[in-house]
Structure formats: structure tokens, C-alpha cells
N, C-alpha and C. Protein backbone atom coordinates (compact mmCIF):
# COMPACT_ATOMS: atom_id res chain seq x y z
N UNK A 1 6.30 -51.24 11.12
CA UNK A 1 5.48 -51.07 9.94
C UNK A 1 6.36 -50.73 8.75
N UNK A 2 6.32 -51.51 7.55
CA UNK A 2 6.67 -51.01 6.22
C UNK A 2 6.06 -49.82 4.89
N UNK A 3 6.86 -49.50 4.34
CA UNK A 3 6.05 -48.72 3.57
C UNK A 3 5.63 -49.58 2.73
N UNK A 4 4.51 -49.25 2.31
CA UNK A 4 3.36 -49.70 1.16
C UNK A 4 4.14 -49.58 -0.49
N UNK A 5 4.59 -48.66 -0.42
CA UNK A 5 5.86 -48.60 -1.74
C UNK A 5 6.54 -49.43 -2.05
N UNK A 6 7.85 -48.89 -1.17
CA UNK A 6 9.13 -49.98 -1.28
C UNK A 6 9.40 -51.07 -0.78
N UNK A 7 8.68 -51.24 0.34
CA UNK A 7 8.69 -51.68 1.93
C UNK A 7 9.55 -51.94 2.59
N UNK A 8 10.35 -51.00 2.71
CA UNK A 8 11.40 -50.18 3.27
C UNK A 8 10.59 -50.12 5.06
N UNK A 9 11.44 -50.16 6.05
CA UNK A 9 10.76 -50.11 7.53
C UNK A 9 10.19 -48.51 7.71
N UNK A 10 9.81 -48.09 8.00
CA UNK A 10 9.11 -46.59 8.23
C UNK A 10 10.38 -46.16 9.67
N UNK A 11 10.82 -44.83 9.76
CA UNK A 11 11.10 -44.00 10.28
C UNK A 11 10.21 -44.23 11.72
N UNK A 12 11.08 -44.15 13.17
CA UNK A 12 10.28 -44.18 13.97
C UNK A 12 10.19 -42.88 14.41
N UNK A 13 8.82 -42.49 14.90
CA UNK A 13 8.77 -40.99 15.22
C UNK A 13 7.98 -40.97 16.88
N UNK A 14 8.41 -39.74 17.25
CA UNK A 14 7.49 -39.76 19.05
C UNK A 14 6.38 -38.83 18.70
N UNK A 15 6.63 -37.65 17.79
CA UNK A 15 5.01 -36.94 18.22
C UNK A 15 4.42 -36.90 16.82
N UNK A 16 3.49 -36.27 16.74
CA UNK A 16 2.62 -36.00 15.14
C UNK A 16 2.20 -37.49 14.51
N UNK A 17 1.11 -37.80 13.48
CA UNK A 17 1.18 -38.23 12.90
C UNK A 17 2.25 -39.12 12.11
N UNK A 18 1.49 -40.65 12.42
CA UNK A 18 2.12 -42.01 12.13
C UNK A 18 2.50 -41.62 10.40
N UNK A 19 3.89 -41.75 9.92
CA UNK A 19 4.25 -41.37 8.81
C UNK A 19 3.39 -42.87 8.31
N UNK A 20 3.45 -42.58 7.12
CA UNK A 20 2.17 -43.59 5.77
C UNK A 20 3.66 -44.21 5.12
N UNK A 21 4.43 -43.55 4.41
CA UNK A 21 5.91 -43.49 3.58
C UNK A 21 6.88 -43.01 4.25
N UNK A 22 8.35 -43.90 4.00
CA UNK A 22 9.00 -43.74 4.25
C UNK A 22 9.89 -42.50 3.43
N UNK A 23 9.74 -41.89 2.48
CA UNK A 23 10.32 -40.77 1.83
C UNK A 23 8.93 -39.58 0.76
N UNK A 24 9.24 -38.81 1.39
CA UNK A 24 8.93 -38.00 -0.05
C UNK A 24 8.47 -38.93 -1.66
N UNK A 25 9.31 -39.25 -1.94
CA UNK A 25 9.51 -39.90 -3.49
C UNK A 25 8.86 -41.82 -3.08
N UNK A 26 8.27 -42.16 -2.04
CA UNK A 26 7.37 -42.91 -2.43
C UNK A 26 5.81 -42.55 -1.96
N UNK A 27 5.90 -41.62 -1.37
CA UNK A 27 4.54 -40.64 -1.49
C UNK A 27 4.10 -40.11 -2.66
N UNK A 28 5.23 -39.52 -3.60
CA UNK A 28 4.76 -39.03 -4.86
C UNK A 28 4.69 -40.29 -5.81
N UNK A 29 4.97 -41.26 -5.59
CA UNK A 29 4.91 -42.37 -6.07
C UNK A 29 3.21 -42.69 -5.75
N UNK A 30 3.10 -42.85 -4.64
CA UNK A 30 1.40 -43.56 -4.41
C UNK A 30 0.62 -42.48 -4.68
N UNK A 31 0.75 -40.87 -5.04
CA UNK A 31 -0.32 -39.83 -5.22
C UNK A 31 -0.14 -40.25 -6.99
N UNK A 32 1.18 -40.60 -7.53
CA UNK A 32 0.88 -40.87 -9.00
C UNK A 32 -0.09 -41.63 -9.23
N UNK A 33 0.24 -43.01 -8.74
CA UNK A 33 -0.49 -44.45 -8.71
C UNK A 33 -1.84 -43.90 -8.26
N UNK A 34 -2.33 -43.45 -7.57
CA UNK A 34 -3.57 -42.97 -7.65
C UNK A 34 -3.90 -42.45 -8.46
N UNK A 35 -3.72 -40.98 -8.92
CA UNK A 35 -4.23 -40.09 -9.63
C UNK A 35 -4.34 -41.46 -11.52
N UNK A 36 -3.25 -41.97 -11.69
CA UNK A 36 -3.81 -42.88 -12.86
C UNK A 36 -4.19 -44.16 -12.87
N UNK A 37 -5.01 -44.23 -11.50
CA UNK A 37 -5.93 -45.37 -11.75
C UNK A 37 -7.32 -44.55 -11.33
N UNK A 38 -7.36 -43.25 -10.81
CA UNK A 38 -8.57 -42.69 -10.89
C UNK A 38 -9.17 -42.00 -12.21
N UNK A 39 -7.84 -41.63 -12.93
CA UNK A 39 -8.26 -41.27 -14.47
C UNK A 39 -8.89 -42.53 -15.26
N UNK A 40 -8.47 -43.68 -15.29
CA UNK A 40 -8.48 -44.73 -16.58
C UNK A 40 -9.55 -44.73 -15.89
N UNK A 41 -10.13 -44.99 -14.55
CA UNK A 41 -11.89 -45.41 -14.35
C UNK A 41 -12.86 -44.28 -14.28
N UNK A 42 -12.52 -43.50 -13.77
CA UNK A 42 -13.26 -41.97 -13.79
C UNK A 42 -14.15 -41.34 -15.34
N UNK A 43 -12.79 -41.74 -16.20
CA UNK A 43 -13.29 -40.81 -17.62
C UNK A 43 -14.63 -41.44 -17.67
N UNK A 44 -15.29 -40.57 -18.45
CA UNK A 44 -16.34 -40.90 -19.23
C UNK A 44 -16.79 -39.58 -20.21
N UNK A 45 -17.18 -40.96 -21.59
CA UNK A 45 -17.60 -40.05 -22.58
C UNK A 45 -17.84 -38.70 -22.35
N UNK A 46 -17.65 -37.44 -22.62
CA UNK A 46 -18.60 -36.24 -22.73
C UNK A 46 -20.05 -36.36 -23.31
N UNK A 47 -20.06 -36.77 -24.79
CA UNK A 47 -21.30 -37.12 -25.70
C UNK A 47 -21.46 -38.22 -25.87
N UNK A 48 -22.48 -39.01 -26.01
CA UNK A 48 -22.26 -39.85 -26.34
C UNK A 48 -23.44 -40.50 -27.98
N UNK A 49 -23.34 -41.14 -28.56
CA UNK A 49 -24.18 -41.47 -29.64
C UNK A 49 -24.54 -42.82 -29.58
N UNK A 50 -25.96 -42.79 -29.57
CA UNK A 50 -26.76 -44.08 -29.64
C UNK A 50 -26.21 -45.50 -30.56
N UNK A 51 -26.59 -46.68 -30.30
CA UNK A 51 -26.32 -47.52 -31.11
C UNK A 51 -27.13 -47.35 -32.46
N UNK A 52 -28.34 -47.11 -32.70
CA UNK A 52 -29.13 -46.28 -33.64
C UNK A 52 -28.95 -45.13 -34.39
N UNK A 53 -28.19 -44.86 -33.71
CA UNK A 53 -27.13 -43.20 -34.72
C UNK A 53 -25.72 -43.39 -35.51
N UNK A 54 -24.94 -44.94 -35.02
CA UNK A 54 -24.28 -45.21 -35.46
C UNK A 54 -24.66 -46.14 -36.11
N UNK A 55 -25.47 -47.35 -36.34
CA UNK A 55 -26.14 -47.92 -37.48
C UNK A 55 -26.30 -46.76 -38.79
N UNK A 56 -27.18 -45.84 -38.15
CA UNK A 56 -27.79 -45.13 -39.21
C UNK A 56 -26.61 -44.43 -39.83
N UNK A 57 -25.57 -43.63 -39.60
CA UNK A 57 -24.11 -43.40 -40.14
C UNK A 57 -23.42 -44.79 -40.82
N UNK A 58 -23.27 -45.55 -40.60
CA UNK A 58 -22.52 -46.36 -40.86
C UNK A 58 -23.67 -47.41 -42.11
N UNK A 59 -24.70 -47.62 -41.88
CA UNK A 59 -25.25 -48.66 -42.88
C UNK A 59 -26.44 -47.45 -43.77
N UNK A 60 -26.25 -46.02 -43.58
CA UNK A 60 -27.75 -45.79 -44.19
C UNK A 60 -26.48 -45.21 -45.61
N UNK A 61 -27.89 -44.10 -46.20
CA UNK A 61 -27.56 -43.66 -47.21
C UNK A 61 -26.47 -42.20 -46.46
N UNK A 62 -25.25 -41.62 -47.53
CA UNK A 62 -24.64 -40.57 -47.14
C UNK A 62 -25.52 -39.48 -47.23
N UNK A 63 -25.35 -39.05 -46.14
CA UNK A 63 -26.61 -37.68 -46.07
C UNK A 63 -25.87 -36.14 -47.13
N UNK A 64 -26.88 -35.74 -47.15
CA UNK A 64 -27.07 -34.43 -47.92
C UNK A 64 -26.19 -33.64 -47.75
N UNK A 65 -26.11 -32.21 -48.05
CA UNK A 65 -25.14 -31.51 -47.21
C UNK A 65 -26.06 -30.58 -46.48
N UNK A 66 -27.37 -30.47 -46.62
CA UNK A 66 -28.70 -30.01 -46.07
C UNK A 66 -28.52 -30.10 -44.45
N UNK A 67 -28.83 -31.89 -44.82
CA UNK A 67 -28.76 -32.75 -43.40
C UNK A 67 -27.34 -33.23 -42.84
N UNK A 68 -27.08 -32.82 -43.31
CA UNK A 68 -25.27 -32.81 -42.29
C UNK A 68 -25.09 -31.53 -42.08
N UNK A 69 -25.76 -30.52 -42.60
CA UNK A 69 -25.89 -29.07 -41.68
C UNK A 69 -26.63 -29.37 -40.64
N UNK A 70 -27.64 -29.82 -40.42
CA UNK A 70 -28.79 -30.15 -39.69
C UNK A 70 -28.41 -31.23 -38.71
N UNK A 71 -27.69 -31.78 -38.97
CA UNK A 71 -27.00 -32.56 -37.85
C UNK A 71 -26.21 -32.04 -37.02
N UNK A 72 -25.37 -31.52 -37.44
CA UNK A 72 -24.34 -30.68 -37.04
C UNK A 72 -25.31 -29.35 -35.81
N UNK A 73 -26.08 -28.74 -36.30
CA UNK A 73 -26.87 -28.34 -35.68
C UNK A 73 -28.04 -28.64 -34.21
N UNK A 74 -27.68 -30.00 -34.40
CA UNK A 74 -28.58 -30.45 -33.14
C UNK A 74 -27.55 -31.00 -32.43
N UNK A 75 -26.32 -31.25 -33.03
CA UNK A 75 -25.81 -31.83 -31.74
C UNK A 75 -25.06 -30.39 -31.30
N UNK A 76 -24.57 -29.67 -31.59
CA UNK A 76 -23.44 -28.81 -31.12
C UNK A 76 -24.87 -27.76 -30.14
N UNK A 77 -26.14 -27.83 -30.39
CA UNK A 77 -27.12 -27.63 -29.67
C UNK A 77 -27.07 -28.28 -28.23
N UNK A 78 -26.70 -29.41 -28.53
CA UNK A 78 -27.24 -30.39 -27.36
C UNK A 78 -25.44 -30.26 -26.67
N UNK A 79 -24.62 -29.91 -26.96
CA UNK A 79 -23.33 -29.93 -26.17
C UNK A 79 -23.97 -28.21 -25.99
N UNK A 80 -24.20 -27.29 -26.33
CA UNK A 80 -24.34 -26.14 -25.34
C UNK A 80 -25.20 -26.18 -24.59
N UNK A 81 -26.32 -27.11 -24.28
CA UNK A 81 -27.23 -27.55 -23.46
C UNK A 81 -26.68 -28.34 -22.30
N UNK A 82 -25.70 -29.43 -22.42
CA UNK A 82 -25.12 -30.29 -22.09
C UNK A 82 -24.30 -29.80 -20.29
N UNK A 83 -24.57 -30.17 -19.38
CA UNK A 83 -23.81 -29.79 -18.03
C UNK A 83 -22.54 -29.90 -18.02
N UNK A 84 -22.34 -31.04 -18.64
CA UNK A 84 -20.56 -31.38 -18.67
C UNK A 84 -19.77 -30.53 -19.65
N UNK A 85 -20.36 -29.67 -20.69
CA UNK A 85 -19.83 -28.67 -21.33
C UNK A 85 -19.12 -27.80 -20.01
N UNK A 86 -17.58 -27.80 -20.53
CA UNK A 86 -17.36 -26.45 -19.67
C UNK A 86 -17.37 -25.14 -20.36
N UNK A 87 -17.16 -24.60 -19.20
CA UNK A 87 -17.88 -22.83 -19.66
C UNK A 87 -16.73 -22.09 -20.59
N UNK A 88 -15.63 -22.55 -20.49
CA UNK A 88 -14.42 -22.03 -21.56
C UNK A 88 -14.92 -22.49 -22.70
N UNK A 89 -15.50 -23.64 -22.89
CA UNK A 89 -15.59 -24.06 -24.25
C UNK A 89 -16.99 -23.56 -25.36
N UNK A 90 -17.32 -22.96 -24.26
CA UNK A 90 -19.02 -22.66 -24.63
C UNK A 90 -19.13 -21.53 -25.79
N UNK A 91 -18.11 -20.70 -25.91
CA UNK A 91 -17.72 -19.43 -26.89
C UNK A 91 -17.35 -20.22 -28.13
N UNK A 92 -16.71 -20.66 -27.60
CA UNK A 92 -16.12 -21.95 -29.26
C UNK A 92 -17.71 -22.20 -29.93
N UNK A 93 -18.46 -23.25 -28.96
CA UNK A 93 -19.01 -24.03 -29.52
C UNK A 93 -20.42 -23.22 -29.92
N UNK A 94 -20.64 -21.81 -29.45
CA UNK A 94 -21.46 -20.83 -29.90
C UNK A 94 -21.11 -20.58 -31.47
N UNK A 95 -19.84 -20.04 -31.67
CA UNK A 95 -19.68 -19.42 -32.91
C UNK A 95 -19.49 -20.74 -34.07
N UNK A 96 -19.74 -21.66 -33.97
CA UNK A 96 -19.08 -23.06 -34.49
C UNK A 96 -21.45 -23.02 -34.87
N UNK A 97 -21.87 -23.06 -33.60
CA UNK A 97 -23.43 -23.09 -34.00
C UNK A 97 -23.79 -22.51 -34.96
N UNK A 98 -23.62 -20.99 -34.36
CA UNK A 98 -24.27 -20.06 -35.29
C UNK A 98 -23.41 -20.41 -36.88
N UNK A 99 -22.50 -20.35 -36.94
CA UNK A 99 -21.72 -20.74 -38.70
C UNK A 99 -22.21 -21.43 -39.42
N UNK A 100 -22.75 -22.42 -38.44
CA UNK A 100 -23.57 -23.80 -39.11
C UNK A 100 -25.16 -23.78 -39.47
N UNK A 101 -25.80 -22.44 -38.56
CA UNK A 101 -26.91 -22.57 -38.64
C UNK A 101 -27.40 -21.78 -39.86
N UNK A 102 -25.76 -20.45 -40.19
CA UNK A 102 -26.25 -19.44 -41.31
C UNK A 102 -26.11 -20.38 -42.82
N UNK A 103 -25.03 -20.86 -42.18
CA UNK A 103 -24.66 -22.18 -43.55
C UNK A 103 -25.97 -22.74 -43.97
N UNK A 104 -26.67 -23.71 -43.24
CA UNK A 104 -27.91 -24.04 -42.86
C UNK A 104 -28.79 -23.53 -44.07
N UNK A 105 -28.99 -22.04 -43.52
CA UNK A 105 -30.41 -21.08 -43.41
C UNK A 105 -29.51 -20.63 -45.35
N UNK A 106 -28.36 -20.69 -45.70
CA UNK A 106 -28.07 -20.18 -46.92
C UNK A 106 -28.29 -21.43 -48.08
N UNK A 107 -28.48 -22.61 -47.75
CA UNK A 107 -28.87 -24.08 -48.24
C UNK A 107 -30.19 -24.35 -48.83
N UNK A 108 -30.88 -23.94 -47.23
CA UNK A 108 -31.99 -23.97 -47.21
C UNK A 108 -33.21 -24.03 -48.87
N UNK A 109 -34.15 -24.80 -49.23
CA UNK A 109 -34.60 -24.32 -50.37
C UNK A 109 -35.95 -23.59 -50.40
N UNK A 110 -36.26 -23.99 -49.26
CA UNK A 110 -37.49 -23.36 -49.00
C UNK A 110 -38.05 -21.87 -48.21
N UNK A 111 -36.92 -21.52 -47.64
CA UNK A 111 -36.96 -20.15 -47.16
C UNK A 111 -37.71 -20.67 -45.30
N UNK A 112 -37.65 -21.63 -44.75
CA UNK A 112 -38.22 -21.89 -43.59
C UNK A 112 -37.30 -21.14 -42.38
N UNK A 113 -37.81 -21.13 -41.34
CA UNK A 113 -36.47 -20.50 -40.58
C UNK A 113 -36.09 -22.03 -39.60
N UNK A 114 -35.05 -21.49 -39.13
CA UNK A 114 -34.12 -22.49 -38.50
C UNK A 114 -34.64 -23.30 -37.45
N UNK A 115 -35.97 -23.04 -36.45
CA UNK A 115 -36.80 -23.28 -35.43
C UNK A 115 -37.03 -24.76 -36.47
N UNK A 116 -37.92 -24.93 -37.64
CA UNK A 116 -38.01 -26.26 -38.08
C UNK A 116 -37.20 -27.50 -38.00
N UNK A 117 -36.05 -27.02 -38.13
CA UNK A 117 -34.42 -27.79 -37.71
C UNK A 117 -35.39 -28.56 -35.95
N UNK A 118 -35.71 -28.05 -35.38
CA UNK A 118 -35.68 -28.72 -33.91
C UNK A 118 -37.41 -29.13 -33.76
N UNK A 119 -37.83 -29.01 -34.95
CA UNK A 119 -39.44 -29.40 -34.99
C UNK A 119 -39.07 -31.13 -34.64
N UNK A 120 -40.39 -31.76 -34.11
CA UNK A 120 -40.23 -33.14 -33.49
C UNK A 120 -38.99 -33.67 -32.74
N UNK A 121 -38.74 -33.06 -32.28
CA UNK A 121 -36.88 -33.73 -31.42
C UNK A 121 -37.34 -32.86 -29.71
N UNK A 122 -36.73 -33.53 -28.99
CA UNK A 122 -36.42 -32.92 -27.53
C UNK A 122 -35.74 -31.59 -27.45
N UNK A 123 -34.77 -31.10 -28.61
CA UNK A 123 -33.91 -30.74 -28.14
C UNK A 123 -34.38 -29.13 -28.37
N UNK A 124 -34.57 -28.46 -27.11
CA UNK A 124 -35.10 -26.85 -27.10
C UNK A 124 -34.48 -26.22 -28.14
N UNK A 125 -35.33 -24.68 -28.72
CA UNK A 125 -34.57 -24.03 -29.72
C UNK A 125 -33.92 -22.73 -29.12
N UNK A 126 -34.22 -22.56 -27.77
CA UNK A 126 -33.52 -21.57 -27.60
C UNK A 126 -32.09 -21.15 -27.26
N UNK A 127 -31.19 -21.60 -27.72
CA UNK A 127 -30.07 -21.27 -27.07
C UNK A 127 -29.24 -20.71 -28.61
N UNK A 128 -28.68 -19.63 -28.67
CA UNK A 128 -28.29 -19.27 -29.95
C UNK A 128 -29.39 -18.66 -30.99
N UNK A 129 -30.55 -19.14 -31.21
CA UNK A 129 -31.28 -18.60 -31.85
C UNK A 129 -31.35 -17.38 -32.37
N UNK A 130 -31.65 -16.65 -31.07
CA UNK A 130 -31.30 -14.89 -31.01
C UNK A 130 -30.02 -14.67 -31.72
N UNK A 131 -28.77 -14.84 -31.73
CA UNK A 131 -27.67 -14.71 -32.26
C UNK A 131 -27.86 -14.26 -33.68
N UNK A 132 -28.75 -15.58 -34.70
CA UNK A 132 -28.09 -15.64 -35.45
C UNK A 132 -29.00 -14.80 -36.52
């Protein structure tokens, strides 16, 4: 039998387990070759944005600075909601909310509170709320 690497003849052995590689260094060779062909297919987006969200960025009118608070606000909502958020990042993306939401609430012209921000949308109001 050859190795799968180099193909170099394999080492003959009497007891234990049929060696796979003939060295060290084409073992770390095929755990590389793995590990970056399981990355390039594995990844996937964290967030992702609709074809309808990028129309609307790209062909509408430039939004406010109202509603680019308000944007900003539902999504950094929806990444602390989000499963694939990891938990290191979750402190970040708390104090990054709340900044945005006082920003928000100091814009604001009407004196409404921040709960309106998530009026008609999926996306729950509770997470941060209390905070801010």
C-alpha cells in the first residue's frame, strides 16, 4: 500500500493499527488539506440581507439619520437574538445597541419611546430594552 500523499510505499508493521501515512509531515499534510477544504465549504454567512434590502439600499432614496438609527437598531437586535452570535461577542454588540438606541431616542421628534422602533416587524423588543 502507498501513501495517499506522496505515494511513497507505507512502512511495514506486525502489531497496532495499519499506518494511513508514511511520515508525520504527510499526515500533517492531509489534516491541512482537510481542515481547508472544510473551511471554503463549511463557512456561511453569519447575517444575511435579503435581495429586497439590498435593492432598497442600493436603488431607494438615502435614508435619514432617524432611519439609519433605526436600522441600525433592528439589526444589531436581530444579531443579539441570532444563535450563531457567539457569547464573547454579545457585550460588544449590547453596548453598540444601547448607543444606538439613546442616539435614536435623542433624534427622536416626537418624544415616542423606542418599543415603536419594533412596532410591525417580527423582531421582539425585549432584549436590551431594560438597559437603556
Amino acid at each position: 500500500m502507498n501513501c495517499p500523499i506522496c505515494g511513497a510505499a507505507l512502512p511495514s508493521q506486525t502489531t497496532g493499527r495499519p499506518r494511513k501515512y508514511c511520515s508525520n509531515r504527510c499526515k500533517l499534510k492531509a489534516a491541512r488539506m482537510r481542515g481547508s477544504r472544510r473551511s471554503a465549504t463549511d463557512t456561511k454567512p453569519r447575517h444575511r440581507i435579503s435581495n429586497g434590502e439590498l435593492d432598497d439600499i442600493v436603488n431607494g432614496p438615502p435614508p435619514d439619520y432617524e432611519d439609519s438609527l433605526r436600522l441600525v437598531v433592528r439589526r444589531l437586535t436581530a444579531v443579539m437574538e441570532s444563535p450563531d452570535t457567539s457569547p464573547r461577542d454579545l457585550a460588544v454588540v449590547s453596548r453598540q445597541l444601547i448607543d444606538a438606541a439613546r442616539r435614536l431616542d435623542a433624534v427622536k421628534d416626537d418624544g415616542d419611546t423606542l418599543t415603536d422602533i419594533f412596532s410591525g416587524t417580527d423582531t421582539p423588543t425585549g432584549i436590551g430594552m431594560d438597559m437603556v
